[in-house]
Protein backbone atom coordinates (compact mmCIF):
# COMPACT_ATOMS: atom_id res chain seq x y z
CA UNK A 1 -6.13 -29.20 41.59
CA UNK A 2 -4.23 -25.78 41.98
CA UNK A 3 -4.92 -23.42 43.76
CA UNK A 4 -7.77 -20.92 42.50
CA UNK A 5 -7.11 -18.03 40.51
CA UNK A 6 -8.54 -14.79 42.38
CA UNK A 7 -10.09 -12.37 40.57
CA UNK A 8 -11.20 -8.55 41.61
CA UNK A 9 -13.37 -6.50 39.47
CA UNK A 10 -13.07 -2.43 38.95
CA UNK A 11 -16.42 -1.40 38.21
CA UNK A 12 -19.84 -2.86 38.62
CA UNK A 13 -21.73 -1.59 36.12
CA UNK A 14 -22.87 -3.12 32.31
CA UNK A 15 -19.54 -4.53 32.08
CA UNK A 16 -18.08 -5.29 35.41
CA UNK A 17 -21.88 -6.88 36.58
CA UNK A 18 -21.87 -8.84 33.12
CA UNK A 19 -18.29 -10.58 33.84
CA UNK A 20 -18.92 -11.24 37.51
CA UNK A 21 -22.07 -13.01 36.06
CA UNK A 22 -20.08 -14.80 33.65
CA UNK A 23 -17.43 -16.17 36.32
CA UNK A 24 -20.55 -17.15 38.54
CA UNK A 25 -22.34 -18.84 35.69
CA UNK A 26 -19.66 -20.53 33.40
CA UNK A 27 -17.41 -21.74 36.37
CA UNK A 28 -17.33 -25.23 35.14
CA UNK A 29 -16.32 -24.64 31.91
CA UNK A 30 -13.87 -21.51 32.71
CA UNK A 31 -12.12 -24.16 35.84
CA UNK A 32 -11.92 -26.61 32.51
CA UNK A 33 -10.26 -23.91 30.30
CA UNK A 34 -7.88 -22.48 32.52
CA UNK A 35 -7.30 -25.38 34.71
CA UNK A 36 -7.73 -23.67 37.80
CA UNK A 37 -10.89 -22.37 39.76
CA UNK A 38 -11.84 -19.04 39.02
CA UNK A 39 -13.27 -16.78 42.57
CA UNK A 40 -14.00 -13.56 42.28
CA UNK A 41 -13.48 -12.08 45.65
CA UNK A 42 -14.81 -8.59 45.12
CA UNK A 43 -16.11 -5.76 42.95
CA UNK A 44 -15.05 -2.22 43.36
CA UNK A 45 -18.05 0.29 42.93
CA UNK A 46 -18.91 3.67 44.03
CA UNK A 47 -21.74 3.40 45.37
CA UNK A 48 -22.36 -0.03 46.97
CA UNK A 49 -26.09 0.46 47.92
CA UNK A 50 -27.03 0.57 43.86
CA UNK A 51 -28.96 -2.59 43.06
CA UNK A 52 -26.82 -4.47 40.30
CA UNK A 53 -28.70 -7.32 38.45
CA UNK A 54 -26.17 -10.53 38.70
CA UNK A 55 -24.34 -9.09 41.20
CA UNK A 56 -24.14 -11.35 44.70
CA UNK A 57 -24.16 -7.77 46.71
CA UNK A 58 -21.71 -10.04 49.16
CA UNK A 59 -18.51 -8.85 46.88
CA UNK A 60 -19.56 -5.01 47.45
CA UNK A 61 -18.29 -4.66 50.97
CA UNK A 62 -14.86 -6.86 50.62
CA UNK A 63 -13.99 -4.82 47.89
CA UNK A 64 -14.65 -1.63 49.63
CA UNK A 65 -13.37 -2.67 52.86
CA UNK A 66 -9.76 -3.57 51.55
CA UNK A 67 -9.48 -0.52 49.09
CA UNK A 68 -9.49 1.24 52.07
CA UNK A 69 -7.25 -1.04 54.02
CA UNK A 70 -4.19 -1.57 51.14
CA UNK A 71 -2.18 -3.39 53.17
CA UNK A 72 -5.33 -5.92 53.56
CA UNK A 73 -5.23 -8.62 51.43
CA UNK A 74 -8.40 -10.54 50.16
């Protein structure tokens, strides 16, 4: 299998929480559709400490942490 295909989110709110549960819950069958794993490896919010239902708080910081480093990749 390829390589996965990464995937950052801009916003963690109704729609941003609701597609980061989506990747999460339908990986199987998105991997089978695209043909290649689909990670999300962060979510870009502004306020981090807001509880978000579906939301693995673990993509919070990343995303924070390398919009504040550009050159940082993920």
């Amino acid at each position: 299998m390829s390589s996965p295909l990464t995937v950052a989110l801009l916003g963690g709110g109704t729609v941003g929480a609701s597609v980061a549960q989506l990747i999460s819950e339908s990986a199987d069958d998105l991997t089978a559709r695209i043909g290649r794993e689909l990670k999300l490896t962060g979510i870009a919010v502004r306020d981090a400490s807001k509880p978000r239902p579906g939301v693995d708080s673990n993509f919070l910081p990343k995303m924070l942490q390398a919009l504040r480093h550009p050159a940082q990749t993920l």
